[in-house]
C-alpha atoms as a PDB file:
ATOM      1  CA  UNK A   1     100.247 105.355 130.321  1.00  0.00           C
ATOM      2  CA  UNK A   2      99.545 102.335 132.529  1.00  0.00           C
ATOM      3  CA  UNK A   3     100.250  98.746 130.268  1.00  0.00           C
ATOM      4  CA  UNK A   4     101.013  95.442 131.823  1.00  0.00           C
ATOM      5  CA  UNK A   5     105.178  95.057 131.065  1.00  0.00           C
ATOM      6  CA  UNK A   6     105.074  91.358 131.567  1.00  0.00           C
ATOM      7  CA  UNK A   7     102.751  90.730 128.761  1.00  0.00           C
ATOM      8  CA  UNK A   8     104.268  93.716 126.941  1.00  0.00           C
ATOM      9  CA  UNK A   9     108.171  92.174 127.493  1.00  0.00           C
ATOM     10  CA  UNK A  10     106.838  88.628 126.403  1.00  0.00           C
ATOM     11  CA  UNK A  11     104.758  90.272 123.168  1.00  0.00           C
ATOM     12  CA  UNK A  12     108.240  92.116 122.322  1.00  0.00           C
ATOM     13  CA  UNK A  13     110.425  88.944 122.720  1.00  0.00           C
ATOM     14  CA  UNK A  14     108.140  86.204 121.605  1.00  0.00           C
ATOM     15  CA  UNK A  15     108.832  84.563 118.100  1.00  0.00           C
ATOM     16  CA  UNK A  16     106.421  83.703 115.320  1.00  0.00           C
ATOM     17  CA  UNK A  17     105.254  79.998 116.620  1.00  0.00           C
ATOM     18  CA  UNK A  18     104.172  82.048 120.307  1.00  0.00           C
ATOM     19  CA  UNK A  19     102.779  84.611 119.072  1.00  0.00           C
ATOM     20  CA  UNK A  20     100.309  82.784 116.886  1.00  0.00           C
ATOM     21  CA  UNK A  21      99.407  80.493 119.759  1.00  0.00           C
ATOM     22  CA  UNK A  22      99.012  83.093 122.389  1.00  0.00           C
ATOM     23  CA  UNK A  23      96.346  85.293 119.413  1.00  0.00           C
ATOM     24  CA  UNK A  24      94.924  81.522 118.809  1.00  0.00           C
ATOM     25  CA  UNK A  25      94.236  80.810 122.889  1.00  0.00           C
ATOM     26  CA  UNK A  26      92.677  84.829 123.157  1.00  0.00           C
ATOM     27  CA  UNK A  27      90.217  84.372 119.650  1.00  0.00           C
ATOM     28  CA  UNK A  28      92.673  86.968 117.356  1.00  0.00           C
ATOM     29  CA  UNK A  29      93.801  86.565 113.739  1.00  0.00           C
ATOM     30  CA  UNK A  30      96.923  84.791 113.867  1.00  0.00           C
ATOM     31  CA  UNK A  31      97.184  85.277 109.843  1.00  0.00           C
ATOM     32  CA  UNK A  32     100.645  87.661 108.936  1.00  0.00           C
ATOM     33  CA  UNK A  33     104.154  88.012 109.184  1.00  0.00           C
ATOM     34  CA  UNK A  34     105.354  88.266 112.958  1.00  0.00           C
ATOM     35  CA  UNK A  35     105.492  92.266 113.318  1.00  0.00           C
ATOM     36  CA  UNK A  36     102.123  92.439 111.878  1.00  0.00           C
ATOM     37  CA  UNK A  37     100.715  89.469 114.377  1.00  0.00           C
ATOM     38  CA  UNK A  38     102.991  90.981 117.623  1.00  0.00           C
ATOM     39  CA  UNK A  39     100.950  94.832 116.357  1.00  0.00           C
ATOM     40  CA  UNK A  40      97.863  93.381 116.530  1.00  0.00           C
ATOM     41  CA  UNK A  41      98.580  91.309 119.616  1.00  0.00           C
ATOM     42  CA  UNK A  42      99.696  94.748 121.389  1.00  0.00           C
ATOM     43  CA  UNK A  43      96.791  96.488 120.039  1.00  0.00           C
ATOM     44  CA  UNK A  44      94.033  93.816 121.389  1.00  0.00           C
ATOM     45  CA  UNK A  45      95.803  92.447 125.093  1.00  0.00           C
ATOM     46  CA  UNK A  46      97.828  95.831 126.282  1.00  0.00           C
ATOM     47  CA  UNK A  47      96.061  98.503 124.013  1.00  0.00           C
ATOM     48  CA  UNK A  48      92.772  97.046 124.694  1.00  0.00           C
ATOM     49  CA  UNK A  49      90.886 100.687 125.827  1.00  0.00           C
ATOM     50  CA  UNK A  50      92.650 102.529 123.143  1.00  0.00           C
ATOM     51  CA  UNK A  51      90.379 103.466 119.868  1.00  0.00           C
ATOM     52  CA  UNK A  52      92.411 102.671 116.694  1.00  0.00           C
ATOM     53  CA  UNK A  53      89.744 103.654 114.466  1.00  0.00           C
ATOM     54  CA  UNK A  54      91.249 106.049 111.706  1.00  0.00           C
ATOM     55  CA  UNK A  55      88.601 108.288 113.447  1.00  0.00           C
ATOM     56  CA  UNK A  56      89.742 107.204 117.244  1.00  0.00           C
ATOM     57  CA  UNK A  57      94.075 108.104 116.079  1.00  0.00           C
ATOM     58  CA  UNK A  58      92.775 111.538 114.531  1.00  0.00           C
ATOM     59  CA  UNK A  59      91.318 112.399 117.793  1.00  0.00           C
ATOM     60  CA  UNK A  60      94.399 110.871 119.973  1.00  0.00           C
ATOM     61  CA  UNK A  61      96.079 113.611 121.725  1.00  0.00           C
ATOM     62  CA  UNK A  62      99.899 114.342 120.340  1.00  0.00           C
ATOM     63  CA  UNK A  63     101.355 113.371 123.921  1.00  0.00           C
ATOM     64  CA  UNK A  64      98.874 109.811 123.945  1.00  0.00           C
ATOM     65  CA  UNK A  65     100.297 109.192 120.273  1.00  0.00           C
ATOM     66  CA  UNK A  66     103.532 109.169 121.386  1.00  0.00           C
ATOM     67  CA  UNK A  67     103.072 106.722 124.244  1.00  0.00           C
ATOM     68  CA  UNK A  68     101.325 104.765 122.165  1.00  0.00           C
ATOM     69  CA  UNK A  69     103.866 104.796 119.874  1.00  0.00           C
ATOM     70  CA  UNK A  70     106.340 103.952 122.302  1.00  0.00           C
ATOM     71  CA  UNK A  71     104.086 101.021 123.412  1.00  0.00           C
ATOM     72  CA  UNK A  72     103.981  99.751 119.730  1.00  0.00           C
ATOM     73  CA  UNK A  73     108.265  99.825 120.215  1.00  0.00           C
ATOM     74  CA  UNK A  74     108.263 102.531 116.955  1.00  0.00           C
ATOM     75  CA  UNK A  75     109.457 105.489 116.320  1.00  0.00           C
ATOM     76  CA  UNK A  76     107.706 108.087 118.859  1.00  0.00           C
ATOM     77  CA  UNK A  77     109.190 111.353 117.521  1.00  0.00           C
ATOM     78  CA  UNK A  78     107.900 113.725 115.273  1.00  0.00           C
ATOM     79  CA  UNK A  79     105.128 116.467 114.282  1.00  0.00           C
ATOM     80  CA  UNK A  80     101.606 114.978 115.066  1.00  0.00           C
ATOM     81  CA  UNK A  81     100.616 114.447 111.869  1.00  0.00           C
ATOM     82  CA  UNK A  82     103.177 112.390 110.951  1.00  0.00           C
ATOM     83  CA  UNK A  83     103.006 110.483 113.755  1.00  0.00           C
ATOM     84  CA  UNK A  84      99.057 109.586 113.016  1.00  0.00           C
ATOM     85  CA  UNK A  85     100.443 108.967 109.720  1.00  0.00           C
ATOM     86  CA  UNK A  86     102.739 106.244 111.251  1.00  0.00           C
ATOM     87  CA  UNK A  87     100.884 104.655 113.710  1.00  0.00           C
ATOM     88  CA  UNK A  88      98.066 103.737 110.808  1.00  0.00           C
ATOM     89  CA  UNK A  89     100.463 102.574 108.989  1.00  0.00           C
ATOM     90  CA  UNK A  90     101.654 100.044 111.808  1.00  0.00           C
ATOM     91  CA  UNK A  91      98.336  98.871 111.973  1.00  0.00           C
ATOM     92  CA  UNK A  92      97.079  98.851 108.458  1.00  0.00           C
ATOM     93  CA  UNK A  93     100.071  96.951 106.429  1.00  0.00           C
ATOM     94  CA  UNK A  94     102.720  94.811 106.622  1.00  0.00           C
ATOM     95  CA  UNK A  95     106.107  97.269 105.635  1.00  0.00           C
ATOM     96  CA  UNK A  96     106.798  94.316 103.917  1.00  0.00           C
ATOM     97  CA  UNK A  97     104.249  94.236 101.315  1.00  0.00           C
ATOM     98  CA  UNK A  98     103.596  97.917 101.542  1.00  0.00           C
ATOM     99  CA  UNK A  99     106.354  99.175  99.026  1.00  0.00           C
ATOM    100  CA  UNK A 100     107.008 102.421  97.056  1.00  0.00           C
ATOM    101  CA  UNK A 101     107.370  99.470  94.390  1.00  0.00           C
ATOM    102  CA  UNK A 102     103.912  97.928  95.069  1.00  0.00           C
ATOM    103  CA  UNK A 103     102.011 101.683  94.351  1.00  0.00           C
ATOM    104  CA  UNK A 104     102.601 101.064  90.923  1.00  0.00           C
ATOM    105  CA  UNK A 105     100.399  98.416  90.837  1.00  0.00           C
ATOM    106  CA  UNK A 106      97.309 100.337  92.668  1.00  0.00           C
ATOM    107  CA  UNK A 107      94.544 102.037  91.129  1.00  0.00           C
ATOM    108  CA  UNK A 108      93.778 105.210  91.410  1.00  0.00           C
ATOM    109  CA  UNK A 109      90.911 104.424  94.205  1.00  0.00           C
ATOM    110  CA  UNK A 110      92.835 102.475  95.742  1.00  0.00           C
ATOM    111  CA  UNK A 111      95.741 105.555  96.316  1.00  0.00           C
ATOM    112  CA  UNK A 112      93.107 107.775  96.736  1.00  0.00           C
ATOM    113  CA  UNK A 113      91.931 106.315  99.790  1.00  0.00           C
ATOM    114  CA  UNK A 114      95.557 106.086 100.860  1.00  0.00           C
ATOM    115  CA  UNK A 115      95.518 109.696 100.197  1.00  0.00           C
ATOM    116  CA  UNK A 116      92.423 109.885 102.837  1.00  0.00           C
ATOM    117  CA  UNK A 117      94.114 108.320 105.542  1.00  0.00           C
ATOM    118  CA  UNK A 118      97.408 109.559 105.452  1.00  0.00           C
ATOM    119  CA  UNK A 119      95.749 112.952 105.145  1.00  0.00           C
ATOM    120  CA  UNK A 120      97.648 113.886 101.906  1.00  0.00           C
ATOM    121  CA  UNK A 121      95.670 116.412  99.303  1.00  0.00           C
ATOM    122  CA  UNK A 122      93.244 114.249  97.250  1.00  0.00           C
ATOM    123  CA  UNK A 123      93.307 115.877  93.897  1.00  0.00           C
ATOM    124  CA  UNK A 124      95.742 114.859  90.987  1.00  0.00           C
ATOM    125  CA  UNK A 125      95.633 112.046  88.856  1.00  0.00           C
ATOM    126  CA  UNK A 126      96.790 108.320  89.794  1.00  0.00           C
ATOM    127  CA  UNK A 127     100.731 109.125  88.883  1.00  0.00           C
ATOM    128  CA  UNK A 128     100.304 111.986  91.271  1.00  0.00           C
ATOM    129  CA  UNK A 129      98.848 110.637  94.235  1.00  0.00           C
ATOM    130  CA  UNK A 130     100.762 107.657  93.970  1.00  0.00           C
ATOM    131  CA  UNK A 131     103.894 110.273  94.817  1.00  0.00           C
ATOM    132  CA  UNK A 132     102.476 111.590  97.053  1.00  0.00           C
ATOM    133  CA  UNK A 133     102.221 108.323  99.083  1.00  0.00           C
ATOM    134  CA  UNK A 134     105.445 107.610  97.689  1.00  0.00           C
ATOM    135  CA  UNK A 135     106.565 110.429  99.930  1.00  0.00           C
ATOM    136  CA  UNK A 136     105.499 109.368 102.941  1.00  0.00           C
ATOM    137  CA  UNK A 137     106.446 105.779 102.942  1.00  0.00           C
ATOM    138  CA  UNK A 138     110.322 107.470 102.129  1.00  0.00           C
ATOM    139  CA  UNK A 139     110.169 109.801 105.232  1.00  0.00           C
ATOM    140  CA  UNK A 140     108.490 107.327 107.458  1.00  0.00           C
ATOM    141  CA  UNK A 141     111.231 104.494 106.320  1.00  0.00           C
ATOM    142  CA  UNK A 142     112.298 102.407 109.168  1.00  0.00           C
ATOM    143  CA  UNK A 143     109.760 103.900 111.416  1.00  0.00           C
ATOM    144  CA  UNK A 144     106.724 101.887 111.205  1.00  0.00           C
ATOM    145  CA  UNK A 145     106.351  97.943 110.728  1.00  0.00           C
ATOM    146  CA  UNK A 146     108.758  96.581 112.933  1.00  0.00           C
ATOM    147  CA  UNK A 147     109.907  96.838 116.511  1.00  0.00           C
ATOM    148  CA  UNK A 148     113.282  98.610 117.515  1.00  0.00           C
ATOM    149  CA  UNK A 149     116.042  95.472 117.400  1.00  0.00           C
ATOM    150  CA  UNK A 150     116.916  96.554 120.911  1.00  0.00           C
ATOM    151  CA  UNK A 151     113.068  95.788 122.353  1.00  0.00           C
ATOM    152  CA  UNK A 152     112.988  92.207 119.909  1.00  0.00           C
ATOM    153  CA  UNK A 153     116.103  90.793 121.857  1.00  0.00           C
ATOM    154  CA  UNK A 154     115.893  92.139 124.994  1.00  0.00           C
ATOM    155  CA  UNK A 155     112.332  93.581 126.157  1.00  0.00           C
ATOM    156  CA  UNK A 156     111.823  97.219 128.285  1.00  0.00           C
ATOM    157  CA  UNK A 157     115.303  97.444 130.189  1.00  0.00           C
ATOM    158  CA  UNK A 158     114.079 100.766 131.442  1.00  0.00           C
ATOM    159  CA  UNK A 159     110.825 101.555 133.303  1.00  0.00           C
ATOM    160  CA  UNK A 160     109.520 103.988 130.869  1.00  0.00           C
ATOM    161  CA  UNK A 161     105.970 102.663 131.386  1.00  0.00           C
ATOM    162  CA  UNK A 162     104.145 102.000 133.987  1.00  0.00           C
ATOM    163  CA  UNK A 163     102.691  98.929 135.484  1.00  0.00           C
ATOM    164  CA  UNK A 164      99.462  98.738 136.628  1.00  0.00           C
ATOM    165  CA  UNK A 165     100.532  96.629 139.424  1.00  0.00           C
ATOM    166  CA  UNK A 166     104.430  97.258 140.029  1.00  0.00           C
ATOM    167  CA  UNK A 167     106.745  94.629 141.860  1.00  0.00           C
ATOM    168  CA  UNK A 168     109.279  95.305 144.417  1.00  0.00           C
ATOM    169  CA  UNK A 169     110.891  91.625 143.258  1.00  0.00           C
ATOM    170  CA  UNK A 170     114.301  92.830 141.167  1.00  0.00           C
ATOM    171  CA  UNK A 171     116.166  89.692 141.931  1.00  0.00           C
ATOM    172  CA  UNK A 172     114.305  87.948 139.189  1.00  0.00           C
ATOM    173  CA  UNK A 173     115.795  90.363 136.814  1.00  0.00           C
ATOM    174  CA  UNK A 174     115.720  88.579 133.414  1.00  0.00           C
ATOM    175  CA  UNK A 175     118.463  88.727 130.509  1.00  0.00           C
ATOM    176  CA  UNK A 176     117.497  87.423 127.359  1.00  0.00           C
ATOM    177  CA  UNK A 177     120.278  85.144 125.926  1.00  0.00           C
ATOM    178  CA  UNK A 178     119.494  82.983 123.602  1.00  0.00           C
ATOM    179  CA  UNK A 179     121.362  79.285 123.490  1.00  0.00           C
ATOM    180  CA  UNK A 180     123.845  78.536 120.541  1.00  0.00           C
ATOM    181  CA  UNK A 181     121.983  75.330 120.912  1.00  0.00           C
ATOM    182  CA  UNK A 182     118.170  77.130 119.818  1.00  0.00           C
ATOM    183  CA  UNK A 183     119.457  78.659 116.441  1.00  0.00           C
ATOM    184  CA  UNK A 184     119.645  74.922 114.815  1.00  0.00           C
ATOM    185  CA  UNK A 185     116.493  73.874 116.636  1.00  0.00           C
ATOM    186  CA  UNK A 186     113.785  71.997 114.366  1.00  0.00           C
ATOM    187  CA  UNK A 187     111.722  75.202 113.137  1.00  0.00           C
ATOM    188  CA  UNK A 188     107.974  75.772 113.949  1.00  0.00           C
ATOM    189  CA  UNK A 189     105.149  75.349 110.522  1.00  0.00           C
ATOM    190  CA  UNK A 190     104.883  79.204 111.284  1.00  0.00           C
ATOM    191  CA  UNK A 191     108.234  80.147 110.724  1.00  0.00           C
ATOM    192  CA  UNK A 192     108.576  78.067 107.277  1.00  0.00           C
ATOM    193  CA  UNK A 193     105.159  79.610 106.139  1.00  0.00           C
ATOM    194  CA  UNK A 194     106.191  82.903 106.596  1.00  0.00           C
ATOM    195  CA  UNK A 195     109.696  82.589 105.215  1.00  0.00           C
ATOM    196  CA  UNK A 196     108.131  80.930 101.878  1.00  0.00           C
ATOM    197  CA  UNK A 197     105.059  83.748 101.845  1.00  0.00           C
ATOM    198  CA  UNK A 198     108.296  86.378 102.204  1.00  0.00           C
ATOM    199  CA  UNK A 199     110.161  84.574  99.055  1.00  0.00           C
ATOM    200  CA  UNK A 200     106.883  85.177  96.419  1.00  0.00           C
ATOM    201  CA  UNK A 201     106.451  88.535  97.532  1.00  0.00           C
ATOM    202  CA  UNK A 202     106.137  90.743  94.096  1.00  0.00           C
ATOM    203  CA  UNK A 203     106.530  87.996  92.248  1.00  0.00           C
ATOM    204  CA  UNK A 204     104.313  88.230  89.817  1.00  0.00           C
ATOM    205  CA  UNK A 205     106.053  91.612  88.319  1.00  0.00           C
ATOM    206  CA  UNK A 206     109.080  89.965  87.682  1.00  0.00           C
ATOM    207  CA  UNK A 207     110.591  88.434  84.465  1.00  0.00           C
ATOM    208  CA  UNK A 208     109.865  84.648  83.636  1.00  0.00           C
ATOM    209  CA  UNK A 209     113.056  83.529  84.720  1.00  0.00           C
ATOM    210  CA  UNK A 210     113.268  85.348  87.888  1.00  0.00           C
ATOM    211  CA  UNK A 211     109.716  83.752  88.688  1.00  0.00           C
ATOM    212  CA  UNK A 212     111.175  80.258  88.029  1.00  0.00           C
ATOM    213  CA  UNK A 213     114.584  80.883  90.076  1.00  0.00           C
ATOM    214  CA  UNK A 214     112.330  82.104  93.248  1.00  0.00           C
ATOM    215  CA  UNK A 215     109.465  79.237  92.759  1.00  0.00           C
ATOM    216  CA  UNK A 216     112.571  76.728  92.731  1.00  0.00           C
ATOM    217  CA  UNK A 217     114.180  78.506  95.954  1.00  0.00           C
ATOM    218  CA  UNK A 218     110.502  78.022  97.408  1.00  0.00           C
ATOM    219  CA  UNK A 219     110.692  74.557  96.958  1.00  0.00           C
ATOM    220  CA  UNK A 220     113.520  74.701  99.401  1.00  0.00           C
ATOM    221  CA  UNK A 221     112.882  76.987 102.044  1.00  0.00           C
ATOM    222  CA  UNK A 222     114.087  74.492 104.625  1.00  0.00           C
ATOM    223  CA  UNK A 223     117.116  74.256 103.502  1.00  0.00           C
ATOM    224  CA  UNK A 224     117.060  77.898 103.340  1.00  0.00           C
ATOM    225  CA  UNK A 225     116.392  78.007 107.538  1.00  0.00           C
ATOM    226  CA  UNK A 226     118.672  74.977 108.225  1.00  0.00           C
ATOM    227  CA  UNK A 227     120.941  76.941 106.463  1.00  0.00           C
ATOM    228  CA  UNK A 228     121.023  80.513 109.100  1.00  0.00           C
ATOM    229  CA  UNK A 229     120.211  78.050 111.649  1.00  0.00           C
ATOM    230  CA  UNK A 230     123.930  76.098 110.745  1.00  0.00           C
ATOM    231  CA  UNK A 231     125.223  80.078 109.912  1.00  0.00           C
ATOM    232  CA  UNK A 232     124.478  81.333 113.353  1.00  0.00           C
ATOM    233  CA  UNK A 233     125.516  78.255 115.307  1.00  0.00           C
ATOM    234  CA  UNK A 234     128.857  78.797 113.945  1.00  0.00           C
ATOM    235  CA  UNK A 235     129.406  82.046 114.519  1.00  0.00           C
ATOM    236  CA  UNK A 236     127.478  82.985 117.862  1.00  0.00           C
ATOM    237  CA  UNK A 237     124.487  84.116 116.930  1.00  0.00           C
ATOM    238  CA  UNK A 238     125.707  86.897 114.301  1.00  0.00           C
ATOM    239  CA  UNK A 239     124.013  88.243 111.380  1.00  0.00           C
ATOM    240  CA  UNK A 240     125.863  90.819 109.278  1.00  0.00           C
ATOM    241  CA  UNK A 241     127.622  91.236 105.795  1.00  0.00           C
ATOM    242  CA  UNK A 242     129.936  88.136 106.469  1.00  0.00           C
ATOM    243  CA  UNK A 243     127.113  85.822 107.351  1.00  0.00           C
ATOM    244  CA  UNK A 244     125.408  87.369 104.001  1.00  0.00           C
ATOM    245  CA  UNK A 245     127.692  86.564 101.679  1.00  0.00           C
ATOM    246  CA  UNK A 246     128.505  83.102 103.319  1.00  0.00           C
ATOM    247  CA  UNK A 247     125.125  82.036 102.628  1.00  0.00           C
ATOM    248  CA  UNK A 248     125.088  83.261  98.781  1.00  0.00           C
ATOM    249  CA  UNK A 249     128.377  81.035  98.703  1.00  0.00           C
ATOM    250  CA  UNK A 250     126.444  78.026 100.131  1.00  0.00           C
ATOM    251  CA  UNK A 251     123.734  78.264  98.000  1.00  0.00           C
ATOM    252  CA  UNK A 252     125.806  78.848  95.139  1.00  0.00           C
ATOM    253  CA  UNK A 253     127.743  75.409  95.852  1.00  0.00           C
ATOM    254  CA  UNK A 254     124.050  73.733  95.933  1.00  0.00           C
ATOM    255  CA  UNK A 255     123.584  74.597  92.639  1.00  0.00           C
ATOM    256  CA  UNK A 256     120.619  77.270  93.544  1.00  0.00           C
ATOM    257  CA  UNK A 257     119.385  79.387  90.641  1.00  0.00           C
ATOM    258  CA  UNK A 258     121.000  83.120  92.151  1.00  0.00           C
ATOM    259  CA  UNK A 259     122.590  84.799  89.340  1.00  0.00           C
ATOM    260  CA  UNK A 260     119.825  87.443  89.523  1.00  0.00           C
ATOM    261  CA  UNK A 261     120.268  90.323  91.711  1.00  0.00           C
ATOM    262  CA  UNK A 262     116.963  90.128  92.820  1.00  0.00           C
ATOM    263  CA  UNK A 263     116.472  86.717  93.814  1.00  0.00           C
ATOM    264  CA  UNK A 264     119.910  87.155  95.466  1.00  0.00           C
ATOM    265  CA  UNK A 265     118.178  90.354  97.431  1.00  0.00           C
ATOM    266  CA  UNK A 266     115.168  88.256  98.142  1.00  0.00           C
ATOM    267  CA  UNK A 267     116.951  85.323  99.747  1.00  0.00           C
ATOM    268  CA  UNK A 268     119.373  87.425 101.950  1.00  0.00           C
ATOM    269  CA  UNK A 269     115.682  89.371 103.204  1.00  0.00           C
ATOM    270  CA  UNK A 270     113.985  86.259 103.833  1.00  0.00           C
ATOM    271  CA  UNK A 271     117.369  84.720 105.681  1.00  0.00           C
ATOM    272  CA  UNK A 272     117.481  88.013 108.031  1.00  0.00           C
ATOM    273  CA  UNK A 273     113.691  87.493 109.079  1.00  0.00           C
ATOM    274  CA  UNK A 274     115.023  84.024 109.834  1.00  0.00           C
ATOM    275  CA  UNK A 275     117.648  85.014 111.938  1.00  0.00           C
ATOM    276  CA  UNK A 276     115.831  87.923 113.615  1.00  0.00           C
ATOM    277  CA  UNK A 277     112.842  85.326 114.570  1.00  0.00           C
ATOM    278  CA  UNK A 278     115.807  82.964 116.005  1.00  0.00           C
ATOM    279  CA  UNK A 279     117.254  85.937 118.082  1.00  0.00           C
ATOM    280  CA  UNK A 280     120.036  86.651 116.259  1.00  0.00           C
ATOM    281  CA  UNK A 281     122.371  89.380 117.182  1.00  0.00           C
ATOM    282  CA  UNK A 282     122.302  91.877 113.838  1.00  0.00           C
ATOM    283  CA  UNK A 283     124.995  93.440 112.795  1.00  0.00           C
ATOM    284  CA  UNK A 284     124.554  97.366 112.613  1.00  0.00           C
ATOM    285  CA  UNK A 285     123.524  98.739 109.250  1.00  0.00           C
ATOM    286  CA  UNK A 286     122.591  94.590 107.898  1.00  0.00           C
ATOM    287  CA  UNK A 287     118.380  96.049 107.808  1.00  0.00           C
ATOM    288  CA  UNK A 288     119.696  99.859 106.227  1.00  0.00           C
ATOM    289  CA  UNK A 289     121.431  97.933 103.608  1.00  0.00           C
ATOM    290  CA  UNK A 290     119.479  95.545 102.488  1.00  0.00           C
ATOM    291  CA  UNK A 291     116.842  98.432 102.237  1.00  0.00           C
ATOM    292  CA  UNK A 292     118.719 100.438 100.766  1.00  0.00           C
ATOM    293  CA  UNK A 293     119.977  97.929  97.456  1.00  0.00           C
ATOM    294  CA  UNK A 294     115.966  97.215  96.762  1.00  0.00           C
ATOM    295  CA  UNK A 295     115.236 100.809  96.826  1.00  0.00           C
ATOM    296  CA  UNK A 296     117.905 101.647  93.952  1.00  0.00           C
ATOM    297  CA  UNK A 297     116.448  98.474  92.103  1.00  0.00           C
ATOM    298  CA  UNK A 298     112.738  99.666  92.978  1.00  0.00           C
ATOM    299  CA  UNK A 299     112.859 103.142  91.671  1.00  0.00           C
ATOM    300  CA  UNK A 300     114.606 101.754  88.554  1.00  0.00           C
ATOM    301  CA  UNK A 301     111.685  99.895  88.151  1.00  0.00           C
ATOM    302  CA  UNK A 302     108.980 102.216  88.886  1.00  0.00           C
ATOM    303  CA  UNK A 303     109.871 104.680  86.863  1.00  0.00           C
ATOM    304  CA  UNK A 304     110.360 101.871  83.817  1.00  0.00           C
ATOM    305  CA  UNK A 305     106.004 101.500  84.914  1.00  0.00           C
ATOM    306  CA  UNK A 306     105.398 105.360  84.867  1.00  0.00           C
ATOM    307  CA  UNK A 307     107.075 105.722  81.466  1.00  0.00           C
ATOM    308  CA  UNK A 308     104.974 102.788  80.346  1.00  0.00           C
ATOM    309  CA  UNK A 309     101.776 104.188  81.884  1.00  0.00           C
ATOM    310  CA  UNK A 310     102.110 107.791  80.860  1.00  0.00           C
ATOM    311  CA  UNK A 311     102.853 106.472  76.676  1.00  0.00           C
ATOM    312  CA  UNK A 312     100.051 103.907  77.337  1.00  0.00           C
ATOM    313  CA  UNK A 313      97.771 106.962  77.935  1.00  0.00           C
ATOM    314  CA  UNK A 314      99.223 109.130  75.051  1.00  0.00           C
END
């Protein structure tokens, strides 16, 4: 597959505040969170001939899908199904916002046409299809909705694409490092917008007094980035368990509202998008375990909603 690996490299590297201005200058959206902006970016600059129609990836041959997987910086591996299944799903919804936890609150059309896309069986009522979407957002965890860490921080180190106009120059070999300096740097609108959109995310199917302890941690979502920005500067660009807890221990001597376990989860989430959109070096197993504590909350919830659904319709 021939792509342009300049633009791809600076698509794959470029933070929030780029990103939006390059879709601004070329007439795209600029609206999301920065893996949904740098998918559709990919999709409309270096995927330009590609149909990603739900009819144009049904057609896409299984060797195509899995360049163009590869393109998107996913997961490429896999039966063909699943990996139509994944590569709608990178361009549909922001993995985010598209939750085993946030089924519950879809109606049955609404999972039905889920059902459609993802080619799942279509029969059943809402409970039922709802696991069986369930099902594939678990087996296609960490495979869709955000670029490998390795492509984010340093671009295509390899030349596992091709160029449609290849360079002899290697001299001008570039390493991305990112100064100590840039991690305190005064943040861009787009970075505080997304952090605070990232905050209120499910909100509104939480208890009173989490809503109030989040809405007050809203409030302050610049302290919040001056915060990871002070974090990393002091320890070289890290972001792992240590960093974590050192920034529960700073809020906590600010007198921030985080006795809750989930607004606790929620602010060490938003924190590592912050540090992943200043280039921060994460620590291996920092995304798998924050993933992995709202999934045991999550389920706990869901099935409190099933139990109250399936009486409700006793």
């Amino acid at each position: 597959m021939r792509v342009d690996s300049n633009l791809l490299n600076s698509l794959y590297m470029g933070r929030l505040q780029n990103l939006r201005q390059r879709a601004e200058d070329s007439g795209i959206s600029k609206s999301g969170s920065v893996e949904v902006l740098r998918a559709r970016l990919i999709s409309n600059l270096v995927l330009s001939e590609v149909d990603f129609s739900w009819e144009g990836i049904q057609s896409m041959p299984h060797k195509e899908m899995g360049e163009v997987l590869k393109v998107f910086g996913i997961k490429s591996s896999g039966s063909h199904k699943e990996r139509r299944q994944r590569l709608w799903l990178h361009l549909s919804y922001d993995s985010r916002r598209m939750t085993i936890e946030n089924l519950a609150e879809m109606n049955r059309d609404d999972l039905h046409a889920m059902c459609k896309k993802l080619e799942l069986d279509l029969t059943g009522n809402r409970t039922v299809l709802m696991g069986r979407v369930a099902g594939v957002l678990t087996s296609q965890i960490n495979g869709w909705g955000r670029i490998k860490r390795s492509l984010r921080r340093n671009g295509l180190q390899t030349s596992m694409l091709q160029e449609p106009e290849p360079e002899i120059k290697t001299e001008e070999k570039v390493i991305s490092k990112i100064p100590i300096e840039e991690f305190h740097s005064v943040p861009a609108e787009a970075l505080l917008e997304d952090a605070g959109d990232s905050l209120l995310i499910g909100l509104d199917n939480q208890p009173a007094n989490v809503q109030g302890d989040i809405l007050t941690i809203h409030a302050r979502v610049s302290d919040l980035e001056r915060m990871v920005g002070t974090i990393l500067r002091g320890h070289g660009g890290s972001w792992g368990d240590s960093e974590r807890d050192l920034l529960l221990r700073l809020a906590d001597r600010r007198g921030w509202p985080i006795d809750e376990q989930f607004v606790r989860h929620r602010i060490l989430m938003v924190a590592t998008n912050i540090a992943e959109v200043k280039g921060a070096a994460l620590v291996s197993g920092v995304e798998n375990k924050t993933l992995a504590e709202d999934t045991g909350s999550t389920i706990d919830r869901i099935r409190s909603k099933l139990s109250s659904l399936e009486s409700n319709s006793e």
